[in-house]
Protein backbone atom coordinates (compact mmCIF):
# COMPACT_ATOMS: atom_id res chain seq x y z
CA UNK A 1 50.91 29.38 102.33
CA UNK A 2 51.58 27.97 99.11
CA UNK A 3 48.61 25.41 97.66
CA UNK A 4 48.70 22.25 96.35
CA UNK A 5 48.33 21.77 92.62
CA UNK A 6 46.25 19.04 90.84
CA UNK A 7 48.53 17.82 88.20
CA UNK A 8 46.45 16.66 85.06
CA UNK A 9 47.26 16.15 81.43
CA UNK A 10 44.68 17.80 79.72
CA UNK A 11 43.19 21.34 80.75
CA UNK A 12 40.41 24.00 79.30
CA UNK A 13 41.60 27.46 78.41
CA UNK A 14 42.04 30.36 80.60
CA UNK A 15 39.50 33.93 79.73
CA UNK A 16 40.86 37.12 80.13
CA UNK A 17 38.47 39.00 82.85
CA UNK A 18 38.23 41.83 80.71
CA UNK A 19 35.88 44.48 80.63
CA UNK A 20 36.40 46.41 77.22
CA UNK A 21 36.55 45.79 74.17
CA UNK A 22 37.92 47.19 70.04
CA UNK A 23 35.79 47.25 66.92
CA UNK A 24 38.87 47.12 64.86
CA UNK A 25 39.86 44.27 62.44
CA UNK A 26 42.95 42.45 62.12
CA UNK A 27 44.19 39.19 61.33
CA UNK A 28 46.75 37.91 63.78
CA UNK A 29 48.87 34.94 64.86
CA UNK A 30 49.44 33.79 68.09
CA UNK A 31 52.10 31.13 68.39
CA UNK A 32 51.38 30.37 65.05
CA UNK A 33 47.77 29.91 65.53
CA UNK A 34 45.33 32.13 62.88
CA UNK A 35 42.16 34.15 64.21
CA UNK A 36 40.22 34.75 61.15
CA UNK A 37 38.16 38.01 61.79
CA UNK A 38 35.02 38.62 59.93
CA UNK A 39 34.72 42.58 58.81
CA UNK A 40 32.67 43.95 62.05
CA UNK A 41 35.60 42.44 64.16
CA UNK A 42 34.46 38.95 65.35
CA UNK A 43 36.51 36.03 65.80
CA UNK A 44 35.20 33.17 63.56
CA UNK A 45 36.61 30.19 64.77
CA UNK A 46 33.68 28.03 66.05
CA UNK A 47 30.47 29.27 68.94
CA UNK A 48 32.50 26.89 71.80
CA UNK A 49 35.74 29.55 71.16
CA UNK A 50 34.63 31.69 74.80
CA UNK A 51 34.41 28.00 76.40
CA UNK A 52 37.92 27.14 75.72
CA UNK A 53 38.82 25.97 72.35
CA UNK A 54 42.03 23.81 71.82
CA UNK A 55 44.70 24.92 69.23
CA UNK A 56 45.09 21.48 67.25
CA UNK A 57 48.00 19.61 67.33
CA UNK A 58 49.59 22.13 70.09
CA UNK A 59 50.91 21.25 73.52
CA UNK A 60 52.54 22.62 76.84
CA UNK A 61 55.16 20.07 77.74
CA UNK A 62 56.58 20.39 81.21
CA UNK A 63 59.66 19.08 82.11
CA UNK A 64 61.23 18.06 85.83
CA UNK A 65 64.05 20.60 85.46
CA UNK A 66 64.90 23.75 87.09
CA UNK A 67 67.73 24.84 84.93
CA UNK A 68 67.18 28.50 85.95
CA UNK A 69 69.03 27.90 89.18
CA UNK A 70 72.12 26.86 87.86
CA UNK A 71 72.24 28.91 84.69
CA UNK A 72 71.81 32.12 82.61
CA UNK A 73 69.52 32.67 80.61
CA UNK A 74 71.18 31.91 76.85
CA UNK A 75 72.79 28.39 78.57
CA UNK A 76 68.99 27.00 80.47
CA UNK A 77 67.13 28.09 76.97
CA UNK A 78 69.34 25.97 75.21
CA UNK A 79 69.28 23.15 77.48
CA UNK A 80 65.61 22.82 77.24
CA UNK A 81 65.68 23.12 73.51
CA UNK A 82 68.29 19.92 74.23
CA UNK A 83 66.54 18.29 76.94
CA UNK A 84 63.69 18.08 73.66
CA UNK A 85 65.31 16.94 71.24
CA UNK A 86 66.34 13.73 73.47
CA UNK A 87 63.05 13.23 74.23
CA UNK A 88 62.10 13.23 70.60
CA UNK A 89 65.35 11.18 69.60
CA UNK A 90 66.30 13.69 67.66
CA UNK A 91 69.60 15.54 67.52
CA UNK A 92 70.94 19.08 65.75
CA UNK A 93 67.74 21.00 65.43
CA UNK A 94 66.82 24.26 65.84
CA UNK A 95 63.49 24.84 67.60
CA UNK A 96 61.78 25.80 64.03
CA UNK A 97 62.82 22.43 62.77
CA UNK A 98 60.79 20.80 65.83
CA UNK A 99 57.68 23.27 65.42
CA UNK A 100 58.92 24.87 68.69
CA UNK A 101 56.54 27.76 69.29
CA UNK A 102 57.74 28.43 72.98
CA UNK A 103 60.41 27.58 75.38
CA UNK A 104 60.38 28.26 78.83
CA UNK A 105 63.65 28.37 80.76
CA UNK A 106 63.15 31.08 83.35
CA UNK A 107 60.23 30.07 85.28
CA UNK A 108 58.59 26.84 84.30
CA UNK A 109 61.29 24.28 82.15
CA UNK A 110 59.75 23.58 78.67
CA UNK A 111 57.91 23.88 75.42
CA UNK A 112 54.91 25.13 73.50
CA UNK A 113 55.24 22.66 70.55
CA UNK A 114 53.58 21.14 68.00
CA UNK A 115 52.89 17.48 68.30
CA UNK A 116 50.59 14.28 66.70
CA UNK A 117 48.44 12.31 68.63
CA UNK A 118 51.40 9.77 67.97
CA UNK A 119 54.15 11.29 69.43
CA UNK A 120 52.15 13.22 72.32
CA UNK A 121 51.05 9.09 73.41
CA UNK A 122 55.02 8.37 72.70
CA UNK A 123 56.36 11.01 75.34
CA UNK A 124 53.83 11.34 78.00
CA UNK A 125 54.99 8.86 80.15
CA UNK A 126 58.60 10.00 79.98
CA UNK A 127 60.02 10.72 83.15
CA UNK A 128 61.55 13.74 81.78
CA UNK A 129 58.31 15.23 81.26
CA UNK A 130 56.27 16.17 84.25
CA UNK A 131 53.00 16.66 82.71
CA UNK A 132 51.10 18.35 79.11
CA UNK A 133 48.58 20.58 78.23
CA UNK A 134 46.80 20.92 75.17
CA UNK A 135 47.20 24.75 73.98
CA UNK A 136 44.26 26.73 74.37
CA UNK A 137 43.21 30.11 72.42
CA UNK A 138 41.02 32.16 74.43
CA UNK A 139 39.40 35.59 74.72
CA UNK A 140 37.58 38.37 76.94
CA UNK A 141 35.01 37.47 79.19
CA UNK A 142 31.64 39.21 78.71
CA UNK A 143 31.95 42.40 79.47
CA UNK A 144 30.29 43.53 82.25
CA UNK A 145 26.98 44.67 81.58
CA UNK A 146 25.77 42.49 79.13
CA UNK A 147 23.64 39.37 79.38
CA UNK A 148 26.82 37.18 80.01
CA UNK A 149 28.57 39.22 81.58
CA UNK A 150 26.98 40.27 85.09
CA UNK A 151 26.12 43.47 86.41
CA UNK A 152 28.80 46.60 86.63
CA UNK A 153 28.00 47.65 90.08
CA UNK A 154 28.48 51.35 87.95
CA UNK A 155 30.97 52.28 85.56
CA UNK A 156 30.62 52.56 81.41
CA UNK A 157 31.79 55.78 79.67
CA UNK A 158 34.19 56.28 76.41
CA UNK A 159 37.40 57.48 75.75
CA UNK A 160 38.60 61.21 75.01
CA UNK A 161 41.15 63.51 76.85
CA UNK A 162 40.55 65.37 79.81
CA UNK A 163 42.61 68.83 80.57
CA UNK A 164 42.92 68.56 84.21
CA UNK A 165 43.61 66.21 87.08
CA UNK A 166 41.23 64.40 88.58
CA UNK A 167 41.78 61.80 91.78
CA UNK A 168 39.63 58.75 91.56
CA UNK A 169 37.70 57.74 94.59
CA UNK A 170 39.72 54.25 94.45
CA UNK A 171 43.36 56.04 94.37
CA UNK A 172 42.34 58.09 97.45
CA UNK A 173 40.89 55.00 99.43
CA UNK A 174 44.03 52.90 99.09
CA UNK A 175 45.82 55.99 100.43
CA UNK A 176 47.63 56.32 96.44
CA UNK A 177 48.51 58.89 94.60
CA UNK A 178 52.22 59.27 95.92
CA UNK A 179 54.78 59.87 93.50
CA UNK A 180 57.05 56.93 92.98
CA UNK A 181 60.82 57.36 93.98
CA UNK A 182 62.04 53.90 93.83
CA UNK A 183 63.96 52.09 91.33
CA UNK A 184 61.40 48.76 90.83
CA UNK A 185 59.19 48.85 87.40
CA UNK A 186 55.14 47.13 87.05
CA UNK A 187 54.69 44.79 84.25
CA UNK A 188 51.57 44.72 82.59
CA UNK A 189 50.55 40.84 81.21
CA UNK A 190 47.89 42.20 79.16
CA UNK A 191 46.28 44.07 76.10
CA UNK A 192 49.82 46.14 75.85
CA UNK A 193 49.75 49.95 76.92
CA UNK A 194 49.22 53.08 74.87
CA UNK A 195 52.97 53.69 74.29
CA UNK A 196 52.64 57.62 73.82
CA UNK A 197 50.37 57.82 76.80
CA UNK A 198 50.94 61.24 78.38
CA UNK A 199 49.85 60.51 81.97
CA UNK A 200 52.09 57.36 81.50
CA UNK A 201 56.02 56.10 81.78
CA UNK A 202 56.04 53.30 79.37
CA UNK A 203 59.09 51.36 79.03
CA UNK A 204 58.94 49.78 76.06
CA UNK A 205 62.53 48.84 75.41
CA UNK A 206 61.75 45.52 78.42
CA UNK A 207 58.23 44.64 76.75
CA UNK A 208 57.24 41.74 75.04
CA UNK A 209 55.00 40.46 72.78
CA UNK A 210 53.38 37.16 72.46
CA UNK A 211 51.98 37.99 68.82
CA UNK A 212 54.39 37.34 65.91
CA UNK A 213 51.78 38.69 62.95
CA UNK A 214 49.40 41.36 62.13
CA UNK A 215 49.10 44.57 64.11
CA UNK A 216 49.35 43.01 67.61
CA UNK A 217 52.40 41.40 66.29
CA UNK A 218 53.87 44.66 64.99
CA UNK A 219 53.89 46.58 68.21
CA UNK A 220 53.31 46.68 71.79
CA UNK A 221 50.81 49.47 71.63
CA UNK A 222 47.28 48.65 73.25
CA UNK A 223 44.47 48.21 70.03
CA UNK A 224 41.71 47.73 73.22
CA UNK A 225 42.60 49.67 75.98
CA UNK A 226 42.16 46.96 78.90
CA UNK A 227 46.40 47.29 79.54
CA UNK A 228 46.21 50.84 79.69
CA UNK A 229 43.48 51.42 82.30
CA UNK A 230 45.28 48.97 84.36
CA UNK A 231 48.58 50.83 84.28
CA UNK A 232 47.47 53.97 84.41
CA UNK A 233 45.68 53.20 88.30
CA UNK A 234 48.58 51.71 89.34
CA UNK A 235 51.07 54.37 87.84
CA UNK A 236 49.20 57.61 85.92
CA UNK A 237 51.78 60.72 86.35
CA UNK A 238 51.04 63.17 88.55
CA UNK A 239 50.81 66.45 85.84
CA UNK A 240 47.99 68.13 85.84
CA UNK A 241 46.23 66.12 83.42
CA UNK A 242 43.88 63.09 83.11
CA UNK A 243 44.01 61.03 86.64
CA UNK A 244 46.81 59.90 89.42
CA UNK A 245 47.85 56.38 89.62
CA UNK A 246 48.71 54.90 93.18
CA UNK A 247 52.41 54.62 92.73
CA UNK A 248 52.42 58.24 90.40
CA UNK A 249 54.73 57.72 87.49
CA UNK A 250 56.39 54.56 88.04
CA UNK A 251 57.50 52.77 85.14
CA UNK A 252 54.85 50.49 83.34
CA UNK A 253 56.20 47.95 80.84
CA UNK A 254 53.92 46.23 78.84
CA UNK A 255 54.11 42.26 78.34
CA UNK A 256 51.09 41.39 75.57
CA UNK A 257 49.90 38.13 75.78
CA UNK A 258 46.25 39.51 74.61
CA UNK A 259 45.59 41.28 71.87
CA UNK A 260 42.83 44.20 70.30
CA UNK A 261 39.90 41.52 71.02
CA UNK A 262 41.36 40.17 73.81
CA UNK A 263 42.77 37.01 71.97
CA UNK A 264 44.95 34.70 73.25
CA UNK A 265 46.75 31.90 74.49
CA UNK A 266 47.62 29.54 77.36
CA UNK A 267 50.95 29.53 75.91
CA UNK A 268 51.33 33.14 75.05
CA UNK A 269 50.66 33.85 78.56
CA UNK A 270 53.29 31.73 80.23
CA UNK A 271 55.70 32.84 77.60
CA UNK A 272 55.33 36.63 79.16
CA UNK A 273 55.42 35.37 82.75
CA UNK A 274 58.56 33.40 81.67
CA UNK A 275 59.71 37.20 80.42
CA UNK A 276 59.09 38.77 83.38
CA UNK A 277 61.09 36.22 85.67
CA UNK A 278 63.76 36.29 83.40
CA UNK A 279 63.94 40.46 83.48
CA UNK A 280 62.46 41.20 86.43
CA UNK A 281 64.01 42.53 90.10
CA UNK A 282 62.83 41.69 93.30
CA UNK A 283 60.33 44.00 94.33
CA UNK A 284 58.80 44.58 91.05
CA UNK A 285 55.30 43.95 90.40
CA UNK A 286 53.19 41.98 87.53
CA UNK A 287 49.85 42.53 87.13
CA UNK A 288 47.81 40.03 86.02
CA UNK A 289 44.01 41.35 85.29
CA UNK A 290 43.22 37.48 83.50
CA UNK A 291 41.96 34.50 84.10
CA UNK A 292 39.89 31.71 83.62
CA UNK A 293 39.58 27.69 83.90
CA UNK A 294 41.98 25.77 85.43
CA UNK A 295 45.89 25.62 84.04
CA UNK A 296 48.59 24.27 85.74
CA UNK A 297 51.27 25.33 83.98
CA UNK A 298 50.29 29.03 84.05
CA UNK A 299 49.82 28.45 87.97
CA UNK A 300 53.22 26.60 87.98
CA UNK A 301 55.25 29.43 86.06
CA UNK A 302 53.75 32.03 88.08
CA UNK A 303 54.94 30.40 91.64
CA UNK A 304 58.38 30.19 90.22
CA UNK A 305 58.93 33.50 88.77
CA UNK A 306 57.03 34.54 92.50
CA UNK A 307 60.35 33.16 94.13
CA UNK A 308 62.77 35.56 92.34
CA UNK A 309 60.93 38.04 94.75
CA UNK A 310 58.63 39.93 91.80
CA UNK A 311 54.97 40.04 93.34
CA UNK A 312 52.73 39.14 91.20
CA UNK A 313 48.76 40.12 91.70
CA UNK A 314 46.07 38.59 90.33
CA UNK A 315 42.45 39.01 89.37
CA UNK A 316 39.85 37.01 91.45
CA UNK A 317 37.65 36.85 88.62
CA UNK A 318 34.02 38.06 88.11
CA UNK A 319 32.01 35.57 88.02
CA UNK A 320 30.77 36.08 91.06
CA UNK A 321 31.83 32.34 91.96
CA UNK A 322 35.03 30.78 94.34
CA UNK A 323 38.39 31.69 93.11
CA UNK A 324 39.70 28.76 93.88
CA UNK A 325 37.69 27.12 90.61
CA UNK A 326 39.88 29.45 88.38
CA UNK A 327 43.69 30.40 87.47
CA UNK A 328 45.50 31.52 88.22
CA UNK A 329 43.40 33.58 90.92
CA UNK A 330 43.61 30.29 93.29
CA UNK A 331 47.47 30.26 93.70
CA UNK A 332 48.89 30.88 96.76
CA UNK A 333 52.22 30.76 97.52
CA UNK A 334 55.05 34.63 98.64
CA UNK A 335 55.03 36.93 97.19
CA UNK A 336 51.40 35.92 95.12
CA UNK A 337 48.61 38.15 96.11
CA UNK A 338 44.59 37.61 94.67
CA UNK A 339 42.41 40.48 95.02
CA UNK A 340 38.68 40.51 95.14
CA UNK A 341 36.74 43.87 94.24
CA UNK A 342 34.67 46.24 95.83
CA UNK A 343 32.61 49.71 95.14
CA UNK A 344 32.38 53.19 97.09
CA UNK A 345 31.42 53.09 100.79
CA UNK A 346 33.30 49.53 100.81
CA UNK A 347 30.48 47.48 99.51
CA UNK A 348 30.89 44.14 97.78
CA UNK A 349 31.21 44.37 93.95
CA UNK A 350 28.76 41.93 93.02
CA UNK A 351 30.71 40.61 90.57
CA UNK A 352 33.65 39.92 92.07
CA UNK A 353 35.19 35.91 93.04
CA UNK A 354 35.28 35.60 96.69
CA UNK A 355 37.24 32.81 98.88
CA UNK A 356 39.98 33.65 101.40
CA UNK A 357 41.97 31.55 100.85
CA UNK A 358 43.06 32.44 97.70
CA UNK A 359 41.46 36.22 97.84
CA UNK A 360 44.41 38.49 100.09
CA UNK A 361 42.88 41.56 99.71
CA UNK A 362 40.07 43.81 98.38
CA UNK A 363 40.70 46.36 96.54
CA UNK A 364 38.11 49.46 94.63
CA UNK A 365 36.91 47.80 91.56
CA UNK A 366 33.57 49.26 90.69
CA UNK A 367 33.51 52.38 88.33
CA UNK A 368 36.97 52.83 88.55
CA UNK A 369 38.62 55.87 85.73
CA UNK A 370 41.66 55.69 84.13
CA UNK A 371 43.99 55.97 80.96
CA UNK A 372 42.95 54.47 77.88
CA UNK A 373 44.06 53.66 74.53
CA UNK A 374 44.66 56.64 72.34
CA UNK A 375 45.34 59.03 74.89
CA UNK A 376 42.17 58.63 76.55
CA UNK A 377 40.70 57.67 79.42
CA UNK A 378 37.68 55.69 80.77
CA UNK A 379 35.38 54.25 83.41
CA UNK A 380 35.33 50.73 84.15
CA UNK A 381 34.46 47.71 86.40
CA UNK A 382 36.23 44.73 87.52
CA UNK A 383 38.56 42.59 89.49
CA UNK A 384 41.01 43.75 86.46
CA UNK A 385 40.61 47.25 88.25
CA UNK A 386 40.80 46.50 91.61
CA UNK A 387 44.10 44.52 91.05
CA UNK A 388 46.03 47.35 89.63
CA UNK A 389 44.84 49.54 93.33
CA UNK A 390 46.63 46.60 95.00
CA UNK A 391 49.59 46.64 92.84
CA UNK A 392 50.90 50.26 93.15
CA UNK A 393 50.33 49.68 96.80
CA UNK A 394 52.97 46.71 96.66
CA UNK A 395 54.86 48.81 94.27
CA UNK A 396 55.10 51.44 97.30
CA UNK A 397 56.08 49.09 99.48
CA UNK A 398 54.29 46.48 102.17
CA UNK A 399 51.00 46.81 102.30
CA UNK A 400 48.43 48.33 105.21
CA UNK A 401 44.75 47.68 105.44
CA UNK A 402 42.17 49.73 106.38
CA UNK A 403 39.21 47.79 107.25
CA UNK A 404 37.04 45.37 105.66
CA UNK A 405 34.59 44.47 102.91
CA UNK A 406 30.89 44.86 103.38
CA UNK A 407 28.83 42.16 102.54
CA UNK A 408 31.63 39.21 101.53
CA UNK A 409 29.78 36.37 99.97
CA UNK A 410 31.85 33.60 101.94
CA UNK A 411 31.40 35.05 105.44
CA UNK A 412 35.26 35.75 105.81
CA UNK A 413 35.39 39.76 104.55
CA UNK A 414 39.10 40.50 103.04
CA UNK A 415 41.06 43.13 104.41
CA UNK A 416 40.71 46.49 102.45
CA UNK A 417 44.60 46.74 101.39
CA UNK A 418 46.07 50.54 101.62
CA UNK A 419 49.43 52.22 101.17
């Protein structure tokens, strides 16, 4: 059942529902936005940055277009870069000349551009132009744990190897840990993945990166560890080291859109979904352990990369609130599955978004281990965690369920979903 969207001009900015974080310091770009970091790591831009904060001057315009249906990839990039230059009345230039930081051709039709105030009142009412957003940069949530961030329901711990192979209680009650013959990959639209990982197939060579400077720009490798927990419990190897991952050593490709702190953008994000529907196979997976206040446009690409037949799963969100009040958790539609989050013994993670619709399934989320960055691994809570259970299950093939949740806040328990 696919949902009807509001369609509004102006949105707040989406927060990933992470639940680590890095001490390290970097200066960055994203889409040609600077994060100034102080020394001990902290984003100084101003104290309403976790609420949403707008990149100046720098819009999502959506276009009523579907040039992915009638063309590659080289011929519908261009013709958006086209169809935007006759809106602008403007001929022969390249996307740098018109402060293109985006285009979207694969999923979505359009651009992450800058713009005035002037020009943004000039176009709106095209009827070329189905609706814009004001850019957002965002970040983590609170972890959970702290005062913001709501209670863990267990979970914590550090990095550091381990020598032998352990089974996590959520891999065994989703009926994982089977080694994966198939063909299909799982994209990661996250914090990247530790690329040298050894309880991990990274494909690297299909990644992307939403960063153009500093050290998120310079690699795919995960600076937080957030993307490598995630594909490590859908995908860890099965080798006698570290832990098993539900689909055991399927290909994980990592698509960053957040970087060491967990920084961000509206329009990073769409560009990797836009990535993934323009590389991706039906029957492939994409993960996507984010979220936050309502976007259209990220709800919008998702839906259409969804129809190429790539199942994409997303977070529910932990603020222990309705899904349907964030994105992209509320979008429903084939081949888009939400997932809410519980602990052992199948009891509500307190945390977790509830609302069926858009939840589809509940999946282990509370003190969940897995890899992390530097070759580690590490214990964690979250609808980020429970997504990746329901993932490799997908990954496997259709899902099962095996029961239901104890104690759903909204009266309707989700199915338990189980290879």
């Amino acid at each position: 059942m696919k949902k009807n969207v509001l369609r509004i001009a102006g949105v707040v900015a989406m927060t990933a529902l992470f639940v680590g974080c890095s001490n390290e310091a970097e200066d960055s770009t994203i889409n040609g936005s600077e994060l100034i970091l102080e020394n001990n790591g902290v984003e100084v831009m101003n104290e309403d940055v976790g609420k949403g904060q707008p990149i100046p001057g720098q819009y999502i315009v959506v276009y009523n277009t579907d040039f992915a249906r009638s063309m590659n990839a080289q011929e519908s990039t261009q013709a958006v870069l086209n169809l935007t230059q006759e809106i602008l009345g403007v001929t022969n230039k390249t996307a740098a000349d018109l402060n293109i930081k985006n285009i979207y051709s694969r999923s979505i039709n359009g651009v992450t551009m800058a713009l005035t105030n002037e020009q943004v009142n000039a176009i709106r009412n095209d009827n070329r132009i189905k609706y814009i957003e004001q850019d957002q940069i965002v970040q983590f949530a609170p972890p959970c744990g702290t005062p913001n961030g709501g209670p863990c329901d267990g979970g914590g711990g550090g990095g550091g190897g381990d020598t032998s192979q352990e089974t996590p209680w959520g891999i065994t009650r989703v009926n994982g840990g089977v080694t994966y013959t198939g063909n299909n990959v799982a994209w990661i639209l996250d914090s990247g993945i530790d690329l040298d990982h050894e309880d991990l197939n990274v494909n690297a060579s299909l990644g992307f990166n939403a960063f153009t400077s500093g050290k998120d720009g310079q690699s795919l490798d995960d600076g937080n560890g957030h993307g490598t927990h995630v594909a490590g419990t859908i995908a860890a190897v099965d080798n006698s080291t570290g832990v098993i991952g539900v689909a055991a050593g399927a290909t994980v490709v990592p698509v960053k859109v957040l970087g060491s702190r967990g920084s961000g953008s509206y329009s990073g994000v769409i560009a990797g979904v836009d990535h993934v529907a323009a590389n991706g196979s039906s029957g492939d997976v994409a993960n996507m352990s984010l979220g936050g206040p309502i976007s259209v446009a990220l709800e919008d690409a998702i839906a259409a990369a969804a129809q190429n037949g790539i199942r994409f799963m997303l977070a529910a969100g932990n603020e222990s609130q309705d899904a349907n009040n964030v994105s992209p958790a509320r979008v429903n539609g084939n081949n888009i599955y939400t997932i809410s989050s519980m602990s052992q013994g199948d009891n509500w993670s307190s945390f977790s978004n509830y609302g069926n619709p858009p939840v589809d399934y509940c999946a282990p989320g509370s003190a969940i281990k897995s890899t992390w960055k530097n070759g580690g691994y590490n214990t964690i809570s979250g609808t980020s965690m429970a997504t990746p259970h329901a993932a490799g299950v997908l990954l496997l093939g259709n899902a099962s369920t095996s029961g239901t949740v104890n104690g759903d806040p909204d009266g309707n328990p989700d199915a338990i979903i189980t290879h």
